[in-house]
PDB file of N, CA and C in Angstrom:
ATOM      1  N   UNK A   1      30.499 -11.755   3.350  1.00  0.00           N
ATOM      2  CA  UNK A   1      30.141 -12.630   2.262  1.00  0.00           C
ATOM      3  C   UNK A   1      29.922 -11.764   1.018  1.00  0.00           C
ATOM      4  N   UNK A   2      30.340 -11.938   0.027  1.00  0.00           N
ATOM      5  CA  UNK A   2      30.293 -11.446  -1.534  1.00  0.00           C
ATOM      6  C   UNK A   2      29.594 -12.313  -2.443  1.00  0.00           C
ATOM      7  N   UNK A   3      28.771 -11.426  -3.349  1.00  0.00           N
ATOM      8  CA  UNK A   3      27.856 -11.903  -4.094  1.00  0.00           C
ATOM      9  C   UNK A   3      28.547 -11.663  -5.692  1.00  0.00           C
ATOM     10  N   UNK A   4      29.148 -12.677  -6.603  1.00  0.00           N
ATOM     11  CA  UNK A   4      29.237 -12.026  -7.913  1.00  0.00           C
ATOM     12  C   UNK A   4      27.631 -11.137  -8.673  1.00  0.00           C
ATOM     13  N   UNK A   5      27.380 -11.006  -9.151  1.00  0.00           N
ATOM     14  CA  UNK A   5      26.149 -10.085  -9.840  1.00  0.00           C
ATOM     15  C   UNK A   5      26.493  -9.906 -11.305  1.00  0.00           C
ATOM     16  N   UNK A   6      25.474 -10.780 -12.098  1.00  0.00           N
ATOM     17  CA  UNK A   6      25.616 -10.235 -13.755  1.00  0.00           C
ATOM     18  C   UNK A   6      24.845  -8.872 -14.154  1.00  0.00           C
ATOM     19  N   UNK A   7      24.336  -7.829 -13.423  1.00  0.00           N
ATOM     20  CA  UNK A   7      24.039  -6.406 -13.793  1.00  0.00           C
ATOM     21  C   UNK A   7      23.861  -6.017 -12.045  1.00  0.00           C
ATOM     22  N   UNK A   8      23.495  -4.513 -12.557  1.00  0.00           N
ATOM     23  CA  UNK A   8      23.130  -3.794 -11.117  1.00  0.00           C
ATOM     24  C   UNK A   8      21.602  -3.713 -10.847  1.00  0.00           C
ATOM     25  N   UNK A   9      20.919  -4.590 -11.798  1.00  0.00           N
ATOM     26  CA  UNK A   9      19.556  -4.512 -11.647  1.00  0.00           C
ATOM     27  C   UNK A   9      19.421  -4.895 -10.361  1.00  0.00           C
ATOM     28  N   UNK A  10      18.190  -4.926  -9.869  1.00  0.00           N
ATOM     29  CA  UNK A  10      17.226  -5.157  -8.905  1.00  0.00           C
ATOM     30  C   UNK A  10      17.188  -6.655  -8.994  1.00  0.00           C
ATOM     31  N   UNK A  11      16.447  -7.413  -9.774  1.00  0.00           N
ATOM     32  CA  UNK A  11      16.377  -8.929 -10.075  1.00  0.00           C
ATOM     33  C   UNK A  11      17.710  -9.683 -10.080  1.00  0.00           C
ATOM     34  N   UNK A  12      18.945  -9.000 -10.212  1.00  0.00           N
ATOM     35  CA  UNK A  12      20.460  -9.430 -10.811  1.00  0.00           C
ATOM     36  C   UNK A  12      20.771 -10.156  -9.156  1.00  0.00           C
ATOM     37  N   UNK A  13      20.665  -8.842  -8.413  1.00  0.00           N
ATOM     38  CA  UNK A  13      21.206  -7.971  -6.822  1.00  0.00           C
ATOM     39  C   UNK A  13      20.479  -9.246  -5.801  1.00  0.00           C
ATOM     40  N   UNK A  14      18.935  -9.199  -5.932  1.00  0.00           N
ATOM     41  CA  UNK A  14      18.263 -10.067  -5.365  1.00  0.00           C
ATOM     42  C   UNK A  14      18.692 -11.393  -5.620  1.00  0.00           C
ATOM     43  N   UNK A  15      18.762 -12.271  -6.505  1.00  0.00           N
ATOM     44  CA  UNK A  15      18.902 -13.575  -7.087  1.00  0.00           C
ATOM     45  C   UNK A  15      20.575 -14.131  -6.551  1.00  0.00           C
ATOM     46  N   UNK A  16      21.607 -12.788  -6.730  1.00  0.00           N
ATOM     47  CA  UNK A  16      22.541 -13.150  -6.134  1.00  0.00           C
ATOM     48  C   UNK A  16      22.391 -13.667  -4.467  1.00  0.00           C
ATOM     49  N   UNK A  17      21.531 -12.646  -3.658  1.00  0.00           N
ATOM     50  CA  UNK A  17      21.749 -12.680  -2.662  1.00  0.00           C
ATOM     51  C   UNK A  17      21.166 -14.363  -1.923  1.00  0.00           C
ATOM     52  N   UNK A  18      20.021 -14.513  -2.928  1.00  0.00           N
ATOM     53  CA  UNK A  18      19.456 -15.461  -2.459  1.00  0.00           C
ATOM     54  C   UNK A  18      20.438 -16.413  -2.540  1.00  0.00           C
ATOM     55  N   UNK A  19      21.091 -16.966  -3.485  1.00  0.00           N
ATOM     56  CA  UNK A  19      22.014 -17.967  -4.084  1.00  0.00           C
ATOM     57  C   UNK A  19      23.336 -18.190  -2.824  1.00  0.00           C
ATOM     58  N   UNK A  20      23.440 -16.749  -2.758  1.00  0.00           N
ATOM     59  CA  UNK A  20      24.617 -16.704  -1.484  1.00  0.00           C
ATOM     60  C   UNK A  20      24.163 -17.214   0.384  1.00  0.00           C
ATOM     61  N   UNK A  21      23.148 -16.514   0.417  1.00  0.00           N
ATOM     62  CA  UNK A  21      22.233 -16.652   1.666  1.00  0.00           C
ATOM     63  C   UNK A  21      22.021 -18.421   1.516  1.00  0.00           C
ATOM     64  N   UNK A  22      21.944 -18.570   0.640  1.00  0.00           N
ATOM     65  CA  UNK A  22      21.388 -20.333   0.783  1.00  0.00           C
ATOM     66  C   UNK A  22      22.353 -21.350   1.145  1.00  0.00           C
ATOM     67  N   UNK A  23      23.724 -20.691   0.985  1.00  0.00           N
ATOM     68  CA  UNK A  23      24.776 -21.191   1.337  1.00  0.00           C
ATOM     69  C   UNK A  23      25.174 -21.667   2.683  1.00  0.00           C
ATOM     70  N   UNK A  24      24.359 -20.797   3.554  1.00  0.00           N
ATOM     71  CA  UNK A  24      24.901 -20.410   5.102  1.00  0.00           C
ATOM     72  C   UNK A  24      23.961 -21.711   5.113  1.00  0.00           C
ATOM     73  N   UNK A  25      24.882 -22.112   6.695  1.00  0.00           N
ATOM     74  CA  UNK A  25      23.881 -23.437   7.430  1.00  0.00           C
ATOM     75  C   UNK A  25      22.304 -22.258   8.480  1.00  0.00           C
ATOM     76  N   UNK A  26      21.906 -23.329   8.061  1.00  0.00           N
ATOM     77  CA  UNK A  26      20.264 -23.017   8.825  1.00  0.00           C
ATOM     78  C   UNK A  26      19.850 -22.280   9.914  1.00  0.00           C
ATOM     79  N   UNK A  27      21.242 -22.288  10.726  1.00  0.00           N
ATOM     80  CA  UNK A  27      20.523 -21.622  12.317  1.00  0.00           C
ATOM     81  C   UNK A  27      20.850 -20.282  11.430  1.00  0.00           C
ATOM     82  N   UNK A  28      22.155 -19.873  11.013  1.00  0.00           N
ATOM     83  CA  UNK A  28      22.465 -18.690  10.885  1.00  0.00           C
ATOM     84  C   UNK A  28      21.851 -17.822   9.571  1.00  0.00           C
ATOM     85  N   UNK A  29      21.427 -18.634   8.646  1.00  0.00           N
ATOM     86  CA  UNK A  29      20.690 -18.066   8.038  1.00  0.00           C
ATOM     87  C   UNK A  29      19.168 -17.665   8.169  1.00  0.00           C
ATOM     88  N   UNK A  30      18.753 -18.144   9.367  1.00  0.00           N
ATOM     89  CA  UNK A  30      17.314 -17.680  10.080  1.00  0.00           C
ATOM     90  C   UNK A  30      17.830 -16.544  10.767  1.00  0.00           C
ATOM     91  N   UNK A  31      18.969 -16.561  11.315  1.00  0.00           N
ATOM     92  CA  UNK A  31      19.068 -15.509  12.162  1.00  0.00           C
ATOM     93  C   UNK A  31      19.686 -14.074  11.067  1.00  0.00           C
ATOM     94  N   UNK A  32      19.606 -13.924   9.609  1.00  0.00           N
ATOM     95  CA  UNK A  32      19.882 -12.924   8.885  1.00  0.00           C
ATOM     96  C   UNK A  32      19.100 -11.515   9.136  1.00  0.00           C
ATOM     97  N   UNK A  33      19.386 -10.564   9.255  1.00  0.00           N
ATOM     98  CA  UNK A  33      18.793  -8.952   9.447  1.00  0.00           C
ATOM     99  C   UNK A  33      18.753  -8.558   7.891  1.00  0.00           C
ATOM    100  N   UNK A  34      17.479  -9.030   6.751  1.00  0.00           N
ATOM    101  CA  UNK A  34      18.155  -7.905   5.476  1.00  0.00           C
ATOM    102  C   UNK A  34      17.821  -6.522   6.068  1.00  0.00           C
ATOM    103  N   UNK A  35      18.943  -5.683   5.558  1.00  0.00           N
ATOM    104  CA  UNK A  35      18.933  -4.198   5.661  1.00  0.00           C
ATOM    105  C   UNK A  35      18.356  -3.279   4.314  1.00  0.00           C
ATOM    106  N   UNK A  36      17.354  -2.030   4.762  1.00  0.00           N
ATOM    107  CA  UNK A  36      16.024  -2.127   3.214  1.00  0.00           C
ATOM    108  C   UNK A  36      16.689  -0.480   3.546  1.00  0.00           C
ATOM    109  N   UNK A  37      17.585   0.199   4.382  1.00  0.00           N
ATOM    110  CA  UNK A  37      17.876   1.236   4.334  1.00  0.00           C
ATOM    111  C   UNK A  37      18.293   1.961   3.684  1.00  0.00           C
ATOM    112  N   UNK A  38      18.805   2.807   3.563  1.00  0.00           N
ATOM    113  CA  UNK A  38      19.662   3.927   2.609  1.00  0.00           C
ATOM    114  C   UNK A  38      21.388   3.788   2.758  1.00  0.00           C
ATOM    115  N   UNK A  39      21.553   3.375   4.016  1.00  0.00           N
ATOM    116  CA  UNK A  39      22.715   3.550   4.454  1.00  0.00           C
ATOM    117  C   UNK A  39      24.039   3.340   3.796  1.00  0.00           C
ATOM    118  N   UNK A  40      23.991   1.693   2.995  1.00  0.00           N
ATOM    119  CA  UNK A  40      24.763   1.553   2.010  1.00  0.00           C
ATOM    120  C   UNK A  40      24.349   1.787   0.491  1.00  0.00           C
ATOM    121  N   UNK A  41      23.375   2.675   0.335  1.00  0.00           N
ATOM    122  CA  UNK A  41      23.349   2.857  -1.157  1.00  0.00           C
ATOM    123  C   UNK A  41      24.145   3.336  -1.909  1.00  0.00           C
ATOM    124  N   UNK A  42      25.218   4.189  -1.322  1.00  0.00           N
ATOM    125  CA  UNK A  42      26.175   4.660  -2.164  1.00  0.00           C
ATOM    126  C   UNK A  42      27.859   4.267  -1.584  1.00  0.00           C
ATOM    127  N   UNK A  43      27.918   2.790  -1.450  1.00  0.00           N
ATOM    128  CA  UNK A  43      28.964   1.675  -1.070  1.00  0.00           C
ATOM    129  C   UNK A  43      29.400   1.686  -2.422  1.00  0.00           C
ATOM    130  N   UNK A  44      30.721   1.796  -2.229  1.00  0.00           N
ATOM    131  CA  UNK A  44      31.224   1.182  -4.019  1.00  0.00           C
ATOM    132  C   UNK A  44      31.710   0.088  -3.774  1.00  0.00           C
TER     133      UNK A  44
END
């Protein structure tokens, strides 16, 4: 799933995700893992 984003802020990043996440039907969006790691921080 892809999020458009109007900056790389923090507030931009978050607000997208929510908007997108709200999309999914209910079971599967309870069942979401957010990831708070490092792992993709430097994903282009």
């Amino acid at each position: 799933m892809l999020a458009k984003v109007s900056n790389k802020d923090r507030h931009s990043v978050i607000q997208a995700l929510i908007r997108q996440s709200r999309k999914l039907p209910k079971d599967l969006y309870r069942s979401l893992t957010w990831e708070r790691g490092s792992e993709m921080a430097g994903h282009k």
